[in-house]
Protein backbone atom coordinates (compact mmCIF):
# COMPACT_ATOMS: atom_id res chain seq x y z
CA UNK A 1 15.33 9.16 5.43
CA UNK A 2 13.86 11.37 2.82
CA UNK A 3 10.09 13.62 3.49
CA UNK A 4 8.44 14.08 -0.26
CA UNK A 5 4.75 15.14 -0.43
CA UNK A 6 2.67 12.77 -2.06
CA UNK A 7 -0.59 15.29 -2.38
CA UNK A 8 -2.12 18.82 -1.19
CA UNK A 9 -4.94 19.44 0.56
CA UNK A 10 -6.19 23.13 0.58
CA UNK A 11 -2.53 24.01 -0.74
CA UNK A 12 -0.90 22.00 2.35
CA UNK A 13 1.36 19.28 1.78
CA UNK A 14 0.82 15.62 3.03
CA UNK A 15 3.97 14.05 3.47
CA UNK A 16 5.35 10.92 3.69
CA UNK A 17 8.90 9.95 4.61
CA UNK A 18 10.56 7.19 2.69
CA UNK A 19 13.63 4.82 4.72
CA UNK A 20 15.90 3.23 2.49
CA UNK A 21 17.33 0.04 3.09
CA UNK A 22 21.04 -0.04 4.97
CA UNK A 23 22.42 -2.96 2.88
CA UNK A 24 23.98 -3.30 -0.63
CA UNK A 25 23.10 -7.22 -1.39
CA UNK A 26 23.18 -7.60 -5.18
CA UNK A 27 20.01 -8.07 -5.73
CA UNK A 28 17.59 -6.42 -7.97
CA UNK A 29 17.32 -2.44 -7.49
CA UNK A 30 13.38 -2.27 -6.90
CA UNK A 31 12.82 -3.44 -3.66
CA UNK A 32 10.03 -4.73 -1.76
CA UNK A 33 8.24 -1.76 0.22
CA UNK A 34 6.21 -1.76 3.19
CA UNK A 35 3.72 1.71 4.01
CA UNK A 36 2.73 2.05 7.53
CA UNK A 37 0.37 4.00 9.42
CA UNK A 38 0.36 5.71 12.52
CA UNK A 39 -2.07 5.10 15.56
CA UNK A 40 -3.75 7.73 17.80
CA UNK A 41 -7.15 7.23 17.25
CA UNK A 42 -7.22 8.80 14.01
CA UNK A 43 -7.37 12.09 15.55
CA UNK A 44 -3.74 12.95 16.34
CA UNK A 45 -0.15 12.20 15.68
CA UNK A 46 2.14 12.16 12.16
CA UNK A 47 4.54 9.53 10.49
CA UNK A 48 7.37 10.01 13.34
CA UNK A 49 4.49 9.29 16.21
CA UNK A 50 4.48 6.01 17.52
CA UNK A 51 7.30 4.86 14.85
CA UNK A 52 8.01 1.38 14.71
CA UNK A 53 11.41 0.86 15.19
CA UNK A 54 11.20 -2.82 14.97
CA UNK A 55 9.85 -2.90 11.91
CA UNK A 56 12.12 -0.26 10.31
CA UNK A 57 15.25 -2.23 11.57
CA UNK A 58 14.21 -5.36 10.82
CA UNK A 59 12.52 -5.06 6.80
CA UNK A 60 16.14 -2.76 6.49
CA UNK A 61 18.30 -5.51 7.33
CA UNK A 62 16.09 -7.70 4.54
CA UNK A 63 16.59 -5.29 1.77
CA UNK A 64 13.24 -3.76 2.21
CA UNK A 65 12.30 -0.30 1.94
CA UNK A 66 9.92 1.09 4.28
CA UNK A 67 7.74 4.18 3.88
CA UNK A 68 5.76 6.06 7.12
CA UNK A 69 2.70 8.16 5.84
CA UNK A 70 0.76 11.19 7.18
CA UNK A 71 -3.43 11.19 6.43
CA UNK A 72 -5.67 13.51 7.24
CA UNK A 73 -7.02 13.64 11.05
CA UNK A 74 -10.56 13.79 11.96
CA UNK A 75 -12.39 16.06 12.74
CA UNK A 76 -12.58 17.68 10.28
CA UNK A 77 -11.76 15.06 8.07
CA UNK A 78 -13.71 11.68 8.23
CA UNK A 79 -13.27 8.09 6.96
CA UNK A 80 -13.99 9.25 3.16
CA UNK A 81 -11.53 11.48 3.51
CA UNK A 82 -9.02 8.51 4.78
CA UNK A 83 -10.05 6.56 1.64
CA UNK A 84 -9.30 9.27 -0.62
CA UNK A 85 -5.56 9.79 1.29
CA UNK A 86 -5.17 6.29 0.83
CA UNK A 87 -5.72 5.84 -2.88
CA UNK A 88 -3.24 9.17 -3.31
CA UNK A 89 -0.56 7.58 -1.12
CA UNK A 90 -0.37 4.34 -2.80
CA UNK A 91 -0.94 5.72 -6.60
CA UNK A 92 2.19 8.05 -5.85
CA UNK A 93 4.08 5.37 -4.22
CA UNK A 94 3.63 3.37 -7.11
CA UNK A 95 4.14 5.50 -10.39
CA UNK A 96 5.99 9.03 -8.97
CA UNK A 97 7.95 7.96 -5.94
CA UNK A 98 11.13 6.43 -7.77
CA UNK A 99 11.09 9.63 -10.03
CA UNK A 100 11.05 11.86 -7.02
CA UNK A 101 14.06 9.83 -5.38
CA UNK A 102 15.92 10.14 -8.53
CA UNK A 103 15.86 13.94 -8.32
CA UNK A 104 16.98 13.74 -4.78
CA UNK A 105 19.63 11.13 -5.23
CA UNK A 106 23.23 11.00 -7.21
CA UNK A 107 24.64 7.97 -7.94
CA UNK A 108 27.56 8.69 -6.01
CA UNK A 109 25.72 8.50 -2.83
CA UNK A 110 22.71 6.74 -3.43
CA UNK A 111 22.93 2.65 -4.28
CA UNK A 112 20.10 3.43 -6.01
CA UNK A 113 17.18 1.52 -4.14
CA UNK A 114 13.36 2.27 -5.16
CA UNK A 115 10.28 0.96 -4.80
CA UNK A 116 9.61 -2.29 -6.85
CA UNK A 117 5.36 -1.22 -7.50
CA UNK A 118 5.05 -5.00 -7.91
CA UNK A 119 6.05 -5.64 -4.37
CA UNK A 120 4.07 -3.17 -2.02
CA UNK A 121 2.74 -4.12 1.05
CA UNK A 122 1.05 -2.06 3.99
CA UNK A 123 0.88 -1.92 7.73
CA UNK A 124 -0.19 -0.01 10.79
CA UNK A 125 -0.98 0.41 14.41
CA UNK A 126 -4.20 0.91 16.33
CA UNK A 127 -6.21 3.44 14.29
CA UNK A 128 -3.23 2.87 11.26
CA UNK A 129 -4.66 -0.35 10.97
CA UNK A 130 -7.64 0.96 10.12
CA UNK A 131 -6.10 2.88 7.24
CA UNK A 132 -4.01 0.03 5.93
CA UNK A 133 -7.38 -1.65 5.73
CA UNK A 134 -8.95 0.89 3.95
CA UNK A 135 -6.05 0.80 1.21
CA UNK A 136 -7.10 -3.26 0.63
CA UNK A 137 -10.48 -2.19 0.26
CA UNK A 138 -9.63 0.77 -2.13
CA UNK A 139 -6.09 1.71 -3.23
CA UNK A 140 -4.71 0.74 -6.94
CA UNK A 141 -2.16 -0.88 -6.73
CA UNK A 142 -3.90 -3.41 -4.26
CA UNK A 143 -1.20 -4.13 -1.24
CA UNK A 144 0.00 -7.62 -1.46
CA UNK A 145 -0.16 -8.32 2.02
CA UNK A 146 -1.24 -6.61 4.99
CA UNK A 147 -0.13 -7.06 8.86
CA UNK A 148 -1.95 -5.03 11.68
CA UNK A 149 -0.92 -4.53 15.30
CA UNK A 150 -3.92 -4.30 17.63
CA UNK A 151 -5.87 -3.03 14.86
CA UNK A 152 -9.10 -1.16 14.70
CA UNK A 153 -11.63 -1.54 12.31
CA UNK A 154 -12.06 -5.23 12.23
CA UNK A 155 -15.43 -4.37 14.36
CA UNK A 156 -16.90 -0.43 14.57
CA UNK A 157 -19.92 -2.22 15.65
CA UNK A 158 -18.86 -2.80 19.63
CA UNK A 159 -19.96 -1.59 22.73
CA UNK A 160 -16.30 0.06 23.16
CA UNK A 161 -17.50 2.54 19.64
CA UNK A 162 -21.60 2.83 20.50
CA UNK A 163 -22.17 2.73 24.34
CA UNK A 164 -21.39 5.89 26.46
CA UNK A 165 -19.35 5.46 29.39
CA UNK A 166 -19.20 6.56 33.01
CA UNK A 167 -16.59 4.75 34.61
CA UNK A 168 -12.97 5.24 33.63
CA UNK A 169 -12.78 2.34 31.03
CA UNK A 170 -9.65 2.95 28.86
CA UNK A 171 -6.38 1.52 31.53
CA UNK A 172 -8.46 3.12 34.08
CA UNK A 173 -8.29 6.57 32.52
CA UNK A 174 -10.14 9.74 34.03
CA UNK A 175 -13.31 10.17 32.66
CA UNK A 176 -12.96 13.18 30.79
CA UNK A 177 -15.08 16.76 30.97
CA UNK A 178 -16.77 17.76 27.56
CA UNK A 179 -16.59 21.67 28.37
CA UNK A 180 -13.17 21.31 27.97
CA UNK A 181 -13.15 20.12 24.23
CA UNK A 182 -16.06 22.46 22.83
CA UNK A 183 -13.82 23.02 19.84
CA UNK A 184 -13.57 19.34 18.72
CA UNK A 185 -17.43 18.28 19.49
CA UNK A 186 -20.04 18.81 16.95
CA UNK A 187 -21.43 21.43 15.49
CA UNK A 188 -17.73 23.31 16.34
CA UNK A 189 -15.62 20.68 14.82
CA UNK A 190 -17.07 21.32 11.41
CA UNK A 191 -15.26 24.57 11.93
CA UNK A 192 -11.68 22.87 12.27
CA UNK A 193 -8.78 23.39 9.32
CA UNK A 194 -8.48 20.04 7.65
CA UNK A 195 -4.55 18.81 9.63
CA UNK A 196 -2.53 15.55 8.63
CA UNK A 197 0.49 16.31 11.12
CA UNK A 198 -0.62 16.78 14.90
CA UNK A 199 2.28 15.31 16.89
CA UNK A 200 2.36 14.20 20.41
CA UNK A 201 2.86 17.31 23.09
CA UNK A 202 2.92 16.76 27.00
CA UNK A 203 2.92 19.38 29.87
CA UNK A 204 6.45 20.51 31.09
CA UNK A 205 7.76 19.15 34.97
CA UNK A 206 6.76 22.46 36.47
CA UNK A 207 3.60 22.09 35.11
CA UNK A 208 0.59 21.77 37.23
CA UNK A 209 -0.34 18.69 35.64
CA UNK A 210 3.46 17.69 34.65
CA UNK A 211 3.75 14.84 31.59
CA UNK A 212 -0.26 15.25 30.79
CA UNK A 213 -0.89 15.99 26.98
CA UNK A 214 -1.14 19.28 25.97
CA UNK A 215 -2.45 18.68 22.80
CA UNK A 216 -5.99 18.23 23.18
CA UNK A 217 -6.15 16.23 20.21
CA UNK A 218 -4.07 13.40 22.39
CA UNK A 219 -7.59 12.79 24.70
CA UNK A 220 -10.66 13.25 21.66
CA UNK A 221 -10.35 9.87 20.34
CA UNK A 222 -10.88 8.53 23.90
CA UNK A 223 -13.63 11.38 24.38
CA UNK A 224 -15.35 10.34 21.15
CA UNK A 225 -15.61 6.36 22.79
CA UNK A 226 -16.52 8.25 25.84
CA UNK A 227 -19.34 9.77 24.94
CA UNK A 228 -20.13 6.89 22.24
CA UNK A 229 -20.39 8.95 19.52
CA UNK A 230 -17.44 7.94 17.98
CA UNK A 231 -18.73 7.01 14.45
CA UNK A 232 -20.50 10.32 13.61
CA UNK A 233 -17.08 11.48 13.34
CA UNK A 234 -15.86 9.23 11.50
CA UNK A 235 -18.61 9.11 8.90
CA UNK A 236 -19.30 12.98 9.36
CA UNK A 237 -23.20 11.66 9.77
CA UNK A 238 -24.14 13.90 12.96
CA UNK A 239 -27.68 14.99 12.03
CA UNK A 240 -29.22 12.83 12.73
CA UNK A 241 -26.30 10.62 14.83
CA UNK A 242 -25.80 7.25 13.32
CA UNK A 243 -24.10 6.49 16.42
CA UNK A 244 -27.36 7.58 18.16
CA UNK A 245 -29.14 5.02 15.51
CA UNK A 246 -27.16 2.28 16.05
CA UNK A 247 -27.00 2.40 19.98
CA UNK A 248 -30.63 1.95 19.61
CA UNK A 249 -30.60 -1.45 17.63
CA UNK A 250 -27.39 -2.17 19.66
CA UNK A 251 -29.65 -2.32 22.72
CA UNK A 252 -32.49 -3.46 21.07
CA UNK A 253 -30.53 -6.37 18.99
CA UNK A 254 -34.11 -6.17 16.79
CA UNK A 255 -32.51 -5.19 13.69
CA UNK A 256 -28.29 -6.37 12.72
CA UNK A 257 -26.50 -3.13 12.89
CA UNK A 258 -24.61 -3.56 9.83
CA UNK A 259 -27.69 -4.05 7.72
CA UNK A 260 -28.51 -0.84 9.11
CA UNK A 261 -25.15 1.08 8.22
CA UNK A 262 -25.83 3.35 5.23
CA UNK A 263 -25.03 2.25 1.61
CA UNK A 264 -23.09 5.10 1.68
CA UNK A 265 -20.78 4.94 4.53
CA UNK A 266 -20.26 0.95 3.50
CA UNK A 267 -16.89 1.67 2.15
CA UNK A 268 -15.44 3.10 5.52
CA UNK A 269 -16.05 0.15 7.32
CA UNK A 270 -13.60 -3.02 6.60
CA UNK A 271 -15.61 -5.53 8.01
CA UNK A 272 -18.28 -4.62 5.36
CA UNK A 273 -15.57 -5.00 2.72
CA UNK A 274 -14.55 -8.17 2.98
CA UNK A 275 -13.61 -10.54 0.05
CA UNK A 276 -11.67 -13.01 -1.54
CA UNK A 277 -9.29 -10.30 -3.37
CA UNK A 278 -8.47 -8.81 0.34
CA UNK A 279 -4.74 -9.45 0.39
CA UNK A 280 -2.60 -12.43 2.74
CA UNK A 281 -3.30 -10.54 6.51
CA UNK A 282 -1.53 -10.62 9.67
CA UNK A 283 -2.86 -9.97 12.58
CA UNK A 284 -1.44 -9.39 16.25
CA UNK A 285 -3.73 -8.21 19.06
CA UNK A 286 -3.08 -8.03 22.78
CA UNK A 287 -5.84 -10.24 25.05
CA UNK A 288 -5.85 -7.24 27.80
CA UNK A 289 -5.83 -4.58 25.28
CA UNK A 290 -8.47 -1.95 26.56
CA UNK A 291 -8.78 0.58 23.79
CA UNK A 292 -8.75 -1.74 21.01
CA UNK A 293 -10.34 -4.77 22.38
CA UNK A 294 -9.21 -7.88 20.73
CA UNK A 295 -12.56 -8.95 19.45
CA UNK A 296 -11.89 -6.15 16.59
CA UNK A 297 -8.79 -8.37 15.34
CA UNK A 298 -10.78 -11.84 16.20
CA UNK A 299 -14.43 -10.73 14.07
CA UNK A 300 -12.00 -9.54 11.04
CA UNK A 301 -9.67 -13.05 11.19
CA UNK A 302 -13.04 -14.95 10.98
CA UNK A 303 -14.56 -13.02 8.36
CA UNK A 304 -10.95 -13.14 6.29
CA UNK A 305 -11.22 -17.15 7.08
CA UNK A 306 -14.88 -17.64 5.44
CA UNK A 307 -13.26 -15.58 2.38
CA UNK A 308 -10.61 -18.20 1.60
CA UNK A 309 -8.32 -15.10 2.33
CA UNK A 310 -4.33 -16.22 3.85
CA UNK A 311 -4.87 -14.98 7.23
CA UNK A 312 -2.88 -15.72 10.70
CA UNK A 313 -3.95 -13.94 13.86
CA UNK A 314 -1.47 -13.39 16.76
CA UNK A 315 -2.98 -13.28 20.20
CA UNK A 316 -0.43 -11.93 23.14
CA UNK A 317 -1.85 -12.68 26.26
CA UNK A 318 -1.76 -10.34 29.20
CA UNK A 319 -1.07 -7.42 26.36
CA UNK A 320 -2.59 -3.87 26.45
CA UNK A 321 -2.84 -1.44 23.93
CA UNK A 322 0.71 -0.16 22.40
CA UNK A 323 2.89 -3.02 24.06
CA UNK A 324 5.00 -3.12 21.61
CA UNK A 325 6.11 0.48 22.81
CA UNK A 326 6.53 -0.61 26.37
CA UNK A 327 10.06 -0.12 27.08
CA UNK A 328 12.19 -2.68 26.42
CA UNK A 329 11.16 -2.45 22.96
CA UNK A 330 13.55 -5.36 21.83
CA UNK A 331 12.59 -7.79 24.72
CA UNK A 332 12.69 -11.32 25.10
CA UNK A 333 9.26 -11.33 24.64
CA UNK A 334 8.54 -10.10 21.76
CA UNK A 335 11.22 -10.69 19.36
CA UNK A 336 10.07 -13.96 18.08
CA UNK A 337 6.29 -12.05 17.22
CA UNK A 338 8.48 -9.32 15.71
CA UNK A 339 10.58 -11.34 13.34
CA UNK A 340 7.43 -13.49 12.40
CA UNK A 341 5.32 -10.41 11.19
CA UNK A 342 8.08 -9.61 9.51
CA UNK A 343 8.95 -12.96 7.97
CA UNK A 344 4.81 -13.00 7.20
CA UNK A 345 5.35 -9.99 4.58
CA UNK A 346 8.55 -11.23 3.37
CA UNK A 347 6.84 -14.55 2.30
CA UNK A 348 4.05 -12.73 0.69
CA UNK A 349 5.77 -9.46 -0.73
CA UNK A 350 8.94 -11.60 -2.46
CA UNK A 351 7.75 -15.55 -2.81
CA UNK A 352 10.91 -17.04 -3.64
CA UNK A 353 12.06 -16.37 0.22
């Protein structure tokens, strides 16, 4: 594995590590490439949280090459933000990544694998899904397929995004005390350094809360649902709250709420996006999932169908949120799903498999 950074922000790096393929077939030296992106609500972890180890052993035993990205976290950062990190990652990927790996590499110890810019596809979990979205909807190159696991963005118009809740509602969470995150609620948050690497921290056993997160970052996405103004942060539209705006005609129903989305916030919302150039999509959502509910993956599938885009959407029943982290990783269970998302981007990254 090799870290390069693909752009600066503010003169900080955002990185990307790069995980070339174990085998030496003799096959042609640009290889098919796969970018995933991380979950955590887009407000914490990096490209080693949550890291797919399925997926990195199985495109590495096809040849592939597979490539983990950072993006920038909000708050401060918001969706454009995510657009812009997008476009970067996949315009480096495609014209100044094999350069970089030839400065890094001999060929005495390198077979020589890059990144074929022909054959570039993109992935991610949760709130990564969201990204990889965004990068159909914006990056050049265009990915050439797309697979999401329990994805959001395929709906920000739910209940779970615009109604405030009072019950514990995320796998029967705690509801959560805003005093205790003044520095990542509005007008604070504005005051935050822009951050693209925020990895997962937990209390120590002695601890008086022992294996709880200590990164506070770990509990604001679920804070932001909470208190159902999770959309102001990711548009950065707090005065006056669009969230605010659209609970209204949510409760209402008097107006469709994504007539009502501004033209200029459109572009941060995939379902809006929509069309026949949006690349072959795979989708796998779990029934039970609670902080992604499925209906996210189920509105996008139907909305890729009536576009005449190749779409297939995976349902698992009984499945929460991240069960493809639920130890034993490699299960029964799963490894049929596995090695059909994986056979999905083979079919539509290199044609002739």
């Amino acid at each position: 594995m090799s870290t390069f950074d693909y752009k600066h922000v503010d003169g900080k790096p955002i990185c990307l590590d790069v995980y070339l393929p174990d085998d030496t077939k003799a096959w042609s030296d640009k290889r098919p490439t796969i970018v995933y992106f991380h979950g955590g609500s887009l407000t914490v972890g990096n490209r080693q949280s949550w890291f797919p180890t399925w997926l990195h052993r199985r495109l590495s035993d096809k040849g592939f090459i597979l490539i983990s990205a950072d993006y920038r976290l909000i708050p401060p950062s918001t969706g454009h933000d995510l657009v812009e990190d997008m476009q970067d990652v996949f315009r480096f990927v495609a014209t100044s990544l094999n350069d970089r790996l030839d400065e890094t590499y001999s060929k005495e110890d390198d077979p020589r694998f890059r990144v074929d810019p022909e054959a570039i596809g993109v992935g991610g979990t949760s709130a990564g899904s969201l990204c990889a979205f965004l990068a159909c909807m914006h990056a050049d190159p265009k990915p050439k397929v797309v697979f999401s696991m329990y994805g959001m963005g395929g709906n920000l118009l739910t209940h779970q995004y615009l109604i405030p809740k009072r019950e514990p509602f995320l796998r029967g969470r705690e509801i959560l005390d805003p005093q205790q995150f003044q520095a990542f609620l509005y007008p604070q948050s504005t005051h935050l350094e822009p951050i693209s690497d925020s990895p997962r921290a937990y209390h120590p056993p002695d601890h008086d809360t022992p294996g709880y997160p200590s990164n506070p970052r770990m509990l604001i996405g679920r804070l932001y649902l909470q208190l159902g103004t999770y959309l102001d942060y990711y548009t950065g539209q707090h005065d006056p709250s669009l969230s605010a705006h659209l609970r209204s005609l949510y409760t209402t129903a008097s107006t469709p709420l994504a007539a009502s989305i501004p033209e200029r916030h459109r572009r941060i919302f995939p379902q809006l996006g929509v069309s026949p150039a949006w690349p072959p999509t795979c989708l796998v959502h779990g029934v039970s999932d609670t902080a992604v509910l499925a209906e996210e993956s189920r509105c996008l599938h139907s909305l890729l169908k009536a576009a005449n885009v190749v779409v297939e959407l995976w349902e698992v029943p009984g499945a929460e949120h991240s069960f493809d982290y639920t130890p034993p990783i490699e299960g029964m269970s799963y490894e049929k799903l596995f090695d059909d998302i994986v056979e999905f981007l083979a079919r539509h990254l290199v044609p002739s498999t």
